[in-house]
PDB file of N, CA and C in Angstrom:
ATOM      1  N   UNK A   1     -59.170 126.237 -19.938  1.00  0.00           N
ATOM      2  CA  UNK A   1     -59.385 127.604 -20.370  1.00  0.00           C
ATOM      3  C   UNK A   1     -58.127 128.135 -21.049  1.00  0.00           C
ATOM      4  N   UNK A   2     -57.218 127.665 -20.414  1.00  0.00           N
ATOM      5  CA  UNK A   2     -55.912 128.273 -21.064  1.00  0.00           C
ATOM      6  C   UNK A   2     -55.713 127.923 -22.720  1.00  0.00           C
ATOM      7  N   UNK A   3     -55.651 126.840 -22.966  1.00  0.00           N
ATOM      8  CA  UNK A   3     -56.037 125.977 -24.030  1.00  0.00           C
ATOM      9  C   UNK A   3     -56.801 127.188 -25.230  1.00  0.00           C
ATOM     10  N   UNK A   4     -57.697 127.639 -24.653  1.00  0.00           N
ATOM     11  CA  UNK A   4     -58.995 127.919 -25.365  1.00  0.00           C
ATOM     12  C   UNK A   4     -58.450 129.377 -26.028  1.00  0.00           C
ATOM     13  N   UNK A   5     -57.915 130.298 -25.008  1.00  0.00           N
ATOM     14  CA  UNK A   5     -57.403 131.891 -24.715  1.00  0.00           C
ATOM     15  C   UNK A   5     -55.865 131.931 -25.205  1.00  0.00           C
ATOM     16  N   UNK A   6     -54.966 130.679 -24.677  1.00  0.00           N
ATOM     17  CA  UNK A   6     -53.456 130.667 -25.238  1.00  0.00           C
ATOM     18  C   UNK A   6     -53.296 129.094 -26.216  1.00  0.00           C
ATOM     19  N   UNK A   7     -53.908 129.133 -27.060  1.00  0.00           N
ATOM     20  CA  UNK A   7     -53.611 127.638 -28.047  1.00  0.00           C
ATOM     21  C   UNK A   7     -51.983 127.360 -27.897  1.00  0.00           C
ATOM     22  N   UNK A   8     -51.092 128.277 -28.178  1.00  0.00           N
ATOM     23  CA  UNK A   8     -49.741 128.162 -28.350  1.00  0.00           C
ATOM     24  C   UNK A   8     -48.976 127.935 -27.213  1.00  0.00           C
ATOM     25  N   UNK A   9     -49.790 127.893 -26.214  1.00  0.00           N
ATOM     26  CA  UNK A   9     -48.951 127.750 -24.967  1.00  0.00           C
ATOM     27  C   UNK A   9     -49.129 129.147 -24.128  1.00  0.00           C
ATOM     28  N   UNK A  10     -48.220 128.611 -22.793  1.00  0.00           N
ATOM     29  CA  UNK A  10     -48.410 129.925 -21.709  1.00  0.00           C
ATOM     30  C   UNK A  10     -46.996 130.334 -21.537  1.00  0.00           C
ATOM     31  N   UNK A  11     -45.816 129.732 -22.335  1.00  0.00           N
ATOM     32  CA  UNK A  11     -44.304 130.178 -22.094  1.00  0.00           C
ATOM     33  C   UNK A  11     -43.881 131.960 -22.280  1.00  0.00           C
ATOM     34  N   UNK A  12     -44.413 132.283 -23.427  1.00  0.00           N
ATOM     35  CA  UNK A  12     -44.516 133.516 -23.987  1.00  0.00           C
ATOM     36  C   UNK A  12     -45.278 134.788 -23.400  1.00  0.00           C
ATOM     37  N   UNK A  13     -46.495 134.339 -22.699  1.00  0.00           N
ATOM     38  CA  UNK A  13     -47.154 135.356 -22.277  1.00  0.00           C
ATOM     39  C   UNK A  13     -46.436 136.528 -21.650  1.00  0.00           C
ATOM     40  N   UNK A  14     -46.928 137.661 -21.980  1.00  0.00           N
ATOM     41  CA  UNK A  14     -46.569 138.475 -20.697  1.00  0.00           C
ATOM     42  C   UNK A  14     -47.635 139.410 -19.601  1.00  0.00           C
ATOM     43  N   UNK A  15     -48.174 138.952 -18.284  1.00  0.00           N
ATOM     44  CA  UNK A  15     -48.689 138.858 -17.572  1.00  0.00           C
ATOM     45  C   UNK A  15     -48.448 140.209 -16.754  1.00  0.00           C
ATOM     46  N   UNK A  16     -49.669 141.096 -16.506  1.00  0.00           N
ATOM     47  CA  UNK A  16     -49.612 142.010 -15.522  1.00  0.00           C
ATOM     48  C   UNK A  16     -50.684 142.199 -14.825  1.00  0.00           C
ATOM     49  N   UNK A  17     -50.449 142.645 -13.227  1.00  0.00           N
ATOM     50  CA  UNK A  17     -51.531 142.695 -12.610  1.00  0.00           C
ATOM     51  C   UNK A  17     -51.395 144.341 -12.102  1.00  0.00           C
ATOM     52  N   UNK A  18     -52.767 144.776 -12.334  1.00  0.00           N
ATOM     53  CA  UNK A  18     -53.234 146.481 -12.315  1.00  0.00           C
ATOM     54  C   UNK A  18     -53.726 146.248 -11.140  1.00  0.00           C
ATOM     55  N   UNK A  19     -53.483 147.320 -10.536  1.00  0.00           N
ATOM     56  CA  UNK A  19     -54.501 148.346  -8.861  1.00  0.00           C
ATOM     57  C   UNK A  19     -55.663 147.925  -9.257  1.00  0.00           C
ATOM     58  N   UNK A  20     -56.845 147.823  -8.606  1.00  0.00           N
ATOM     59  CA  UNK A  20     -58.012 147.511  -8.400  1.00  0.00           C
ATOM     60  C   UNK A  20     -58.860 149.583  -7.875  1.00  0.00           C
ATOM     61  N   UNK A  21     -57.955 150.362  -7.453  1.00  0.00           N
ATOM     62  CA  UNK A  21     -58.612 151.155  -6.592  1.00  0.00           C
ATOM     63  C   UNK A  21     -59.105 152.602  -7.765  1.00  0.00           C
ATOM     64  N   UNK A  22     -59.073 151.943  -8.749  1.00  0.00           N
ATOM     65  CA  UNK A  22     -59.331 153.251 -10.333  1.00  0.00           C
ATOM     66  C   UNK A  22     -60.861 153.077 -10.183  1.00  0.00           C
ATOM     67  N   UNK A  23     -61.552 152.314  -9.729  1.00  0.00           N
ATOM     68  CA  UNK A  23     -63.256 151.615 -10.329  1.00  0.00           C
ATOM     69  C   UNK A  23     -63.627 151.532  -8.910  1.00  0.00           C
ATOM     70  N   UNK A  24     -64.979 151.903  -8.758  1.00  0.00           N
ATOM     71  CA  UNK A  24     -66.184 151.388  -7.754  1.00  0.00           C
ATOM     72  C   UNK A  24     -66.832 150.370  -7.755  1.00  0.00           C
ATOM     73  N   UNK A  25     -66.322 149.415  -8.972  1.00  0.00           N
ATOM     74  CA  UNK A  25     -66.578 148.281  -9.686  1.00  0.00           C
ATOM     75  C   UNK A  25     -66.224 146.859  -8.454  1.00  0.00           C
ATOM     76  N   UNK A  26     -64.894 147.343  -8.237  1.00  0.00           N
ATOM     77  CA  UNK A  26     -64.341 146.634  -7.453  1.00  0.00           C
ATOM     78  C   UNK A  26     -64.587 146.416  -5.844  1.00  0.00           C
ATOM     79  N   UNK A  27     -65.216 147.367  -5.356  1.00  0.00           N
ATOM     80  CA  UNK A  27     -65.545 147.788  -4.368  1.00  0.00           C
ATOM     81  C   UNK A  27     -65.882 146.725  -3.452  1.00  0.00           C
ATOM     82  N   UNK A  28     -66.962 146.086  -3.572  1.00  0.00           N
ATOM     83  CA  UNK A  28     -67.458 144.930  -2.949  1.00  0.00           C
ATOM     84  C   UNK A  28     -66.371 143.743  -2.906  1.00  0.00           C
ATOM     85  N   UNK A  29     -65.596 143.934  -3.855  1.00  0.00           N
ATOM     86  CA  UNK A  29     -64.381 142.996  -3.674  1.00  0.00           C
ATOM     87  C   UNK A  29     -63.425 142.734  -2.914  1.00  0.00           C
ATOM     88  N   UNK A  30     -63.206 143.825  -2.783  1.00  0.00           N
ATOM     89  CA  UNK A  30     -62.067 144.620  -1.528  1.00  0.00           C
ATOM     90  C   UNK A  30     -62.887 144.029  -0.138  1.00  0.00           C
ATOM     91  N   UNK A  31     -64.396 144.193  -0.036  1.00  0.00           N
ATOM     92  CA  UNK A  31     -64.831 144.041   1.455  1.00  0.00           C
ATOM     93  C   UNK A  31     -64.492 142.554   1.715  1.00  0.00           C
ATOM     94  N   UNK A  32     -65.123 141.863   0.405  1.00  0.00           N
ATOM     95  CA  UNK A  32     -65.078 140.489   0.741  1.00  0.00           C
ATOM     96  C   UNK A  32     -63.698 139.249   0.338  1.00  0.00           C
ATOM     97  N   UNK A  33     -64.152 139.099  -0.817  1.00  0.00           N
ATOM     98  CA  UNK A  33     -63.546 137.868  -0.841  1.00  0.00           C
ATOM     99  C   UNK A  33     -62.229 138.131  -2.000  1.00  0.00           C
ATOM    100  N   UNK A  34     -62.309 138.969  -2.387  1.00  0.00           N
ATOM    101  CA  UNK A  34     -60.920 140.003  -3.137  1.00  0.00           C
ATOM    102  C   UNK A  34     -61.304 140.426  -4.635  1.00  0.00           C
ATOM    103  N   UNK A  35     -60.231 141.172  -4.977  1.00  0.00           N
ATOM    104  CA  UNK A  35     -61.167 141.992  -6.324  1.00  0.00           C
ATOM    105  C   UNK A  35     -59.598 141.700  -7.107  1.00  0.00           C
ATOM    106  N   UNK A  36     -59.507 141.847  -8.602  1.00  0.00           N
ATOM    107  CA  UNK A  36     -57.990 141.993  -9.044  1.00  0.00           C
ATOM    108  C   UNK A  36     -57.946 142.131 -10.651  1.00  0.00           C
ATOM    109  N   UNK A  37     -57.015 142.791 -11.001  1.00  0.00           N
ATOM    110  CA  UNK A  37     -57.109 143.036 -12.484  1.00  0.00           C
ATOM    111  C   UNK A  37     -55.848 142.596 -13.354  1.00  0.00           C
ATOM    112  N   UNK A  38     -55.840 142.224 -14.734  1.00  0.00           N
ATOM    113  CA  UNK A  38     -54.730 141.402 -14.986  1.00  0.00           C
ATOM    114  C   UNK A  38     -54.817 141.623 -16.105  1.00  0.00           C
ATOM    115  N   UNK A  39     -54.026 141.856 -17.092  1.00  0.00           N
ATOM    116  CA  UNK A  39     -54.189 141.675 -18.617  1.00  0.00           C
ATOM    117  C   UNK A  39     -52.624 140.573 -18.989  1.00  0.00           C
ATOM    118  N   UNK A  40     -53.047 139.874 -19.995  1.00  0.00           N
ATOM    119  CA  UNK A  40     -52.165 138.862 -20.721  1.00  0.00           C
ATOM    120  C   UNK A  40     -52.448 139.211 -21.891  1.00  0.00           C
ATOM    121  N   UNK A  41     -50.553 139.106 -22.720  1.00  0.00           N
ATOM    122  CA  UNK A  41     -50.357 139.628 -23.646  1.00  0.00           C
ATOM    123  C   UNK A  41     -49.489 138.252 -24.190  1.00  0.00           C
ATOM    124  N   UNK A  42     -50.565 137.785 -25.113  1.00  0.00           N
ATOM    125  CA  UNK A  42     -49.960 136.898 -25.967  1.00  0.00           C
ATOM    126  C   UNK A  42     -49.109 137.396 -27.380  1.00  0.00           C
ATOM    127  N   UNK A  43     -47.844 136.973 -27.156  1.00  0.00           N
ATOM    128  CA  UNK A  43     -46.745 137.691 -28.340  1.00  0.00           C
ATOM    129  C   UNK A  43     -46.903 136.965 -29.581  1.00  0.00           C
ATOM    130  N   UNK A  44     -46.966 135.151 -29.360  1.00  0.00           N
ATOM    131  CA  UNK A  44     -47.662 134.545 -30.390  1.00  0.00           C
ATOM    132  C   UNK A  44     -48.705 134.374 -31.319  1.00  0.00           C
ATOM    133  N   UNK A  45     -49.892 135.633 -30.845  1.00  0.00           N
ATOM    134  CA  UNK A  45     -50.602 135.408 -31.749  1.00  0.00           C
ATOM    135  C   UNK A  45     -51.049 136.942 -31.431  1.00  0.00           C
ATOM    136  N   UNK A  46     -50.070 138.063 -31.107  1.00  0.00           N
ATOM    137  CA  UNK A  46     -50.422 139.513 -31.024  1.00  0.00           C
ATOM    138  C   UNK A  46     -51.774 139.778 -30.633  1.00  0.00           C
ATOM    139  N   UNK A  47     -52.218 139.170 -28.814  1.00  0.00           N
ATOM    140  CA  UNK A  47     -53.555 139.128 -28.817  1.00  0.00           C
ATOM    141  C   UNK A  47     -53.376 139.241 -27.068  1.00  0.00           C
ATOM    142  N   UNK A  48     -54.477 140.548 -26.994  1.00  0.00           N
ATOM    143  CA  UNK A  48     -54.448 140.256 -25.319  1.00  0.00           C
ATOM    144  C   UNK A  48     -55.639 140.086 -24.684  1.00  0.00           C
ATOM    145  N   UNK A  49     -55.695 139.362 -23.280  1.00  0.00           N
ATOM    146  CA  UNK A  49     -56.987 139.078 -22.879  1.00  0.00           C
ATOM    147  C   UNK A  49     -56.806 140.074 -21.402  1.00  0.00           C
ATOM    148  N   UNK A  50     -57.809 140.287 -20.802  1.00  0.00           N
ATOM    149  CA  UNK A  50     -58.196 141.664 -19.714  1.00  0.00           C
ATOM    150  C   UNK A  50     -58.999 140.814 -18.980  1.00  0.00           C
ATOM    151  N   UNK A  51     -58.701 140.535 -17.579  1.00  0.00           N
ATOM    152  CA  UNK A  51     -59.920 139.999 -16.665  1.00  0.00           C
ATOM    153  C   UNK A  51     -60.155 140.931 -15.382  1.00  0.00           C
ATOM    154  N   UNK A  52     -61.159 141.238 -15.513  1.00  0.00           N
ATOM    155  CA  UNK A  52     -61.604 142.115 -14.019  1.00  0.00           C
ATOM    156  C   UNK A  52     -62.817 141.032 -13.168  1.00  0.00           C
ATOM    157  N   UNK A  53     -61.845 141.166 -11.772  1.00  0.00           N
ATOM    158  CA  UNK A  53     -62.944 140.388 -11.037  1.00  0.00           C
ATOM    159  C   UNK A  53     -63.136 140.923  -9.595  1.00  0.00           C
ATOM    160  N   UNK A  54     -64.531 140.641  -9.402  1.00  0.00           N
ATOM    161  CA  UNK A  54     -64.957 141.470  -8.325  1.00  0.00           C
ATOM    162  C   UNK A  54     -65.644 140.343  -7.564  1.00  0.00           C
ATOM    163  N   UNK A  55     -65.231 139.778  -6.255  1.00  0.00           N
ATOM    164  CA  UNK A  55     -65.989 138.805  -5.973  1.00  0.00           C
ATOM    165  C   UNK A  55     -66.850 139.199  -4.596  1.00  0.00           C
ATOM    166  N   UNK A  56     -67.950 138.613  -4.470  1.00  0.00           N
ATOM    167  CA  UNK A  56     -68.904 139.256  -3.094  1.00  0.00           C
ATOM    168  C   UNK A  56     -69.966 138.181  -2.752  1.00  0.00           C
ATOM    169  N   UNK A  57     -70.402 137.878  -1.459  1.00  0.00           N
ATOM    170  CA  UNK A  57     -71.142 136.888  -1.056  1.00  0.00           C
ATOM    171  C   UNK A  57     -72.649 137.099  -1.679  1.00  0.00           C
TER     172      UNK A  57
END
């Protein structure tokens, strides 16, 4: 996947992880199996990717 999202590599990125507690989105995540938010900011190709995940049985 990385490959696919960072062709140039993962040296450069710059990686942050956001609160989860802004969204009701997340909610079920928190009970179970964890929830988390992250955006990567590729400098090499001025491009960022956003993952929100909410995981639940």
């Amino acid at each position: 996947m990385n490959k696919v999202l960072f062709p140039n590599g993962t040296d450069t990125l710059d990686i942050y992880e956001w609160t989860t507690d802004w969204s009701d989105y997340f909610d079920d995540g928190h009970e179970w199996y964890g929830a988390c938010c992250w955006s990567v900011y590729d400098k090499t190709l001025n491009r960022y990717a956003v993952m929100l995940v909410s995981a639940t049985d």
